[in-house]
C-alpha atoms as a PDB file:
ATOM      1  CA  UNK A   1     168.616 -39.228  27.613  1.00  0.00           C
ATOM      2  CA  UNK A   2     164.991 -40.878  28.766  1.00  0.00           C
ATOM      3  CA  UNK A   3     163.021 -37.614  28.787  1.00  0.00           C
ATOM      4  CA  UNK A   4     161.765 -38.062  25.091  1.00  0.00           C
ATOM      5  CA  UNK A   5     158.479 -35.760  25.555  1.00  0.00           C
ATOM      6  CA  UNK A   6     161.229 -32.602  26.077  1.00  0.00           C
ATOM      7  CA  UNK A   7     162.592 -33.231  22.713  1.00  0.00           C
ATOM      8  CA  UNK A   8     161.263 -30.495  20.288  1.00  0.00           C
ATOM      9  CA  UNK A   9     161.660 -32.640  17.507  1.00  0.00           C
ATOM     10  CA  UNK A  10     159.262 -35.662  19.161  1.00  0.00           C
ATOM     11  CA  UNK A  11     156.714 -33.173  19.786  1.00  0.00           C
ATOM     12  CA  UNK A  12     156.532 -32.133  16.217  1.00  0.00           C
ATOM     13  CA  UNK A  13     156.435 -35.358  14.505  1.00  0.00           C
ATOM     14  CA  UNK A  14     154.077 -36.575  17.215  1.00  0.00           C
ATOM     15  CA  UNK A  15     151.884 -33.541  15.971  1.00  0.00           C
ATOM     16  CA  UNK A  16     152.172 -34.745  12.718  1.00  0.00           C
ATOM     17  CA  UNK A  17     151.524 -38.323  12.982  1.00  0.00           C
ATOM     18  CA  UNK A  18     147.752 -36.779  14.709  1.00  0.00           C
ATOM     19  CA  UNK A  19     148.167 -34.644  11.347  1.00  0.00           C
ATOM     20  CA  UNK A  20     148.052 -37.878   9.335  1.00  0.00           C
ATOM     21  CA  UNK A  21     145.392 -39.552  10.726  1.00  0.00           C
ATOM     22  CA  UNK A  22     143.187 -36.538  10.712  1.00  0.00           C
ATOM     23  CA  UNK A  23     143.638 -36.252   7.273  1.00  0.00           C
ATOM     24  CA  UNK A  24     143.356 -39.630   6.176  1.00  0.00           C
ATOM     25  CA  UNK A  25     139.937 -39.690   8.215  1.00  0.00           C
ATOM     26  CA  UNK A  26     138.697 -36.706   6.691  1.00  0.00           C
ATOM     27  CA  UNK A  27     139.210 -37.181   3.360  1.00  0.00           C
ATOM     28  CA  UNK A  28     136.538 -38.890   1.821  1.00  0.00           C
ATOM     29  CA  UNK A  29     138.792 -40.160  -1.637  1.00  0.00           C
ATOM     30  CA  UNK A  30     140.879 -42.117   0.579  1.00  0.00           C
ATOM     31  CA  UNK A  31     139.591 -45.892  -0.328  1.00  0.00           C
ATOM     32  CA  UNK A  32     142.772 -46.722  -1.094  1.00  0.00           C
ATOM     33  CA  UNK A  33     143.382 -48.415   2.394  1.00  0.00           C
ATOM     34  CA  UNK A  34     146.740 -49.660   1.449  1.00  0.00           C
ATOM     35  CA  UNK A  35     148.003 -46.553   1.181  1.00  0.00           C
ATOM     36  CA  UNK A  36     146.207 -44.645   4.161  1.00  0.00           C
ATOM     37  CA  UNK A  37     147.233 -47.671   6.348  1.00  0.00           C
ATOM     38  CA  UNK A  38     150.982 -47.127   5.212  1.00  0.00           C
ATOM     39  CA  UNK A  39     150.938 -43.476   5.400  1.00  0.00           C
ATOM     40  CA  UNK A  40     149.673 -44.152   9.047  1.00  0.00           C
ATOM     41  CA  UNK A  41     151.844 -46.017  10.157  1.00  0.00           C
ATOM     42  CA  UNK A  42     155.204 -44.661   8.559  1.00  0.00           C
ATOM     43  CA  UNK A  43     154.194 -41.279  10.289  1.00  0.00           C
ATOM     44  CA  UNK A  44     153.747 -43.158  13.598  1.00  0.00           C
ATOM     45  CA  UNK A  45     156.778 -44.654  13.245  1.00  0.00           C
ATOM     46  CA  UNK A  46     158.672 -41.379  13.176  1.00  0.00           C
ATOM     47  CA  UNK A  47     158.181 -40.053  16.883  1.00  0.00           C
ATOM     48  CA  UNK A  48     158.150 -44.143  18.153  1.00  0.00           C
ATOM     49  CA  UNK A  49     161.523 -44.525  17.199  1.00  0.00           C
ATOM     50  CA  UNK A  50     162.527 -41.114  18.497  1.00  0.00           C
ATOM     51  CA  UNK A  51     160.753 -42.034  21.832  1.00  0.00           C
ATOM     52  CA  UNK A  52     162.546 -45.452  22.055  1.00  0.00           C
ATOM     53  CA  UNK A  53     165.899 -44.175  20.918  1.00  0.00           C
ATOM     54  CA  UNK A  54     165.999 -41.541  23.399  1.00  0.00           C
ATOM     55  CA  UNK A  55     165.368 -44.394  26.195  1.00  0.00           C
ATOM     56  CA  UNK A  56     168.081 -47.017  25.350  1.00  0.00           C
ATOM     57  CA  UNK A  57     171.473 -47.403  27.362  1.00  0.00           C
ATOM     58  CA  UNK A  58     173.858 -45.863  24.838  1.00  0.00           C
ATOM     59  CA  UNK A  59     174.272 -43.337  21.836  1.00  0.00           C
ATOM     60  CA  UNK A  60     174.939 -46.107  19.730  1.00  0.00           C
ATOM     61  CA  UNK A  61     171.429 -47.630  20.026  1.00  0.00           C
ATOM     62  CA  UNK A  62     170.318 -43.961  19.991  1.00  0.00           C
ATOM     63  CA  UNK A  63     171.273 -42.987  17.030  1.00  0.00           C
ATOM     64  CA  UNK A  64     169.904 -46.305  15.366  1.00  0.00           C
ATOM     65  CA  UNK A  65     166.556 -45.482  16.325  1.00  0.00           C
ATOM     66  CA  UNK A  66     166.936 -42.093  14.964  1.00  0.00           C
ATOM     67  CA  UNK A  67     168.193 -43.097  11.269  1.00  0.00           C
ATOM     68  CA  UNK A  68     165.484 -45.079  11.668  1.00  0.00           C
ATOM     69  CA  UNK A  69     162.869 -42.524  11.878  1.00  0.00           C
ATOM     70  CA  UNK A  70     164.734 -40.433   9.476  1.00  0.00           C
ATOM     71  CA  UNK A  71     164.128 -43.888   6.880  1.00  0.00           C
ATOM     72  CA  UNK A  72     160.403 -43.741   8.090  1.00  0.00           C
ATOM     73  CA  UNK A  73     159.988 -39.602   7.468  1.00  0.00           C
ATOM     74  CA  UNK A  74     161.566 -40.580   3.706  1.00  0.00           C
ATOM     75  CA  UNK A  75     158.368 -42.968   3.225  1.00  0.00           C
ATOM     76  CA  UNK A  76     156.110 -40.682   4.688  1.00  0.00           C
ATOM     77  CA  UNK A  77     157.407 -37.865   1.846  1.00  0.00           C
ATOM     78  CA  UNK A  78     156.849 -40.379  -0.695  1.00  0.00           C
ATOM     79  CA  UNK A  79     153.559 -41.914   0.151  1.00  0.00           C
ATOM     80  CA  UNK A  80     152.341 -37.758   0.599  1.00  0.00           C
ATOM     81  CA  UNK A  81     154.023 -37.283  -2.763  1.00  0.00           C
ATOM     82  CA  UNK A  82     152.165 -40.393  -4.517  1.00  0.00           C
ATOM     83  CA  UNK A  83     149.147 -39.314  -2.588  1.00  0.00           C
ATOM     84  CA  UNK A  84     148.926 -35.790  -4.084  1.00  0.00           C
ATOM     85  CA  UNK A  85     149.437 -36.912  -7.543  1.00  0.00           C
ATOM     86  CA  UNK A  86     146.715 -39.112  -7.418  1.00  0.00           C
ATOM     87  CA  UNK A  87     144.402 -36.374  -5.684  1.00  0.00           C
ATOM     88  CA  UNK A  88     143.886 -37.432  -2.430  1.00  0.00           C
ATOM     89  CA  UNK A  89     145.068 -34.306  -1.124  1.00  0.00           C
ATOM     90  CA  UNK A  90     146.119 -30.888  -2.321  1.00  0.00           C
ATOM     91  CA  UNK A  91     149.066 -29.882  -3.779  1.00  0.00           C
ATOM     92  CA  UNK A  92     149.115 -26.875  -0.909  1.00  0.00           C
ATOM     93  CA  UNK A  93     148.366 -29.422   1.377  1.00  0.00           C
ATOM     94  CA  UNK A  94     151.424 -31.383   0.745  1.00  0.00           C
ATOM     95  CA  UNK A  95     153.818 -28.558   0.161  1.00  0.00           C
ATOM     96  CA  UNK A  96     152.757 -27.341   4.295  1.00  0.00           C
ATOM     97  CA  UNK A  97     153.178 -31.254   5.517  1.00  0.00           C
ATOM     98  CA  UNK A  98     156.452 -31.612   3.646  1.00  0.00           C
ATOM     99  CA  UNK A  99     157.948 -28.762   4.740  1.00  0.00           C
ATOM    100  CA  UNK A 100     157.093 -30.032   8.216  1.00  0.00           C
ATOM    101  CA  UNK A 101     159.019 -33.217   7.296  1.00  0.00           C
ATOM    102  CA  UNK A 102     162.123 -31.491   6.170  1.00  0.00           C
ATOM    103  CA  UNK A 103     162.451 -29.673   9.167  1.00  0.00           C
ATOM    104  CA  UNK A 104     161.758 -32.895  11.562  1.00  0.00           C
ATOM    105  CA  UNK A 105     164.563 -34.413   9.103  1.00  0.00           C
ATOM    106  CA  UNK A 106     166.915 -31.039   9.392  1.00  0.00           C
ATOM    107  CA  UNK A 107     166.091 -32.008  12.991  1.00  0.00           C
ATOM    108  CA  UNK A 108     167.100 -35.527  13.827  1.00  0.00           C
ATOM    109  CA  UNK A 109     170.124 -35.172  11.311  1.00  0.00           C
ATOM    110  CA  UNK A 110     171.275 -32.708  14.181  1.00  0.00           C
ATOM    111  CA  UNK A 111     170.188 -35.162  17.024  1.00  0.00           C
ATOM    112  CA  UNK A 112     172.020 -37.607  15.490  1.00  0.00           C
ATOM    113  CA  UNK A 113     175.158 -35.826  15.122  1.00  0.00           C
ATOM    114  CA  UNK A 114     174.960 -34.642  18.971  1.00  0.00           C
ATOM    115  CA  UNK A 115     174.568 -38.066  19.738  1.00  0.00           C
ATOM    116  CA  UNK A 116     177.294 -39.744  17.359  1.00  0.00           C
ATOM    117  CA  UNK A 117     179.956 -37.707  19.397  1.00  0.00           C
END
């Protein structure tokens, strides 16, 4: 525990998170601030929680934090979902990012299960 940078799984959704932002900068149809702010900060939350779960005293905590970015990967699906159908970005754009997500979620439900022992 406490070395979250080592964890493959906070690197990736760390990568992602940049990911996010890049594309909700570069995408000129994305007025709708509501959603670019959400999408934002639900993939932020992702590797944050990973970061701070890895830090606390116990597994118990742990594994809190980590449900908790599992919860925040489920919005970011959505809100990537919602996005695409509304055109803000491609469909092949969202089928590469939510693969991503499945594995991250593939991921932590392994972390967790490590950790619940």
């Amino acid at each position: 525990m406490g070395n979250f940078k080592e964890l493959k799984v906070w690197q990736l959704s760390k990568d992602l998170a940049v990911s996010i932002y890049r594309l909700t900068n570069n995408i000129n149809q994305f007025k709708d601030f509501g959603l670019k702010d959400q999408m934002r900060r639900s993939s932020v939350s992702v590797p944050s929680n990973i970061a701070e779960g890895d830090h606390l005293d116990t597994d118990k905590q742990s594994v809190r934090h980590f449900y908790i970015a599992r919860g925040s990967i489920a919005e970011i699906r959505t809100q990537l979902a919602i996005a695409t159908e509304v055109g803000y970005i491609s469909q092949k754009q969202y089928d590469e990012l939510e693969q991503e997500y499945e594995r991250i979620s593939a991921m932590l439900t392994a972390l967790i299960k490590h950790r619940a022992k």
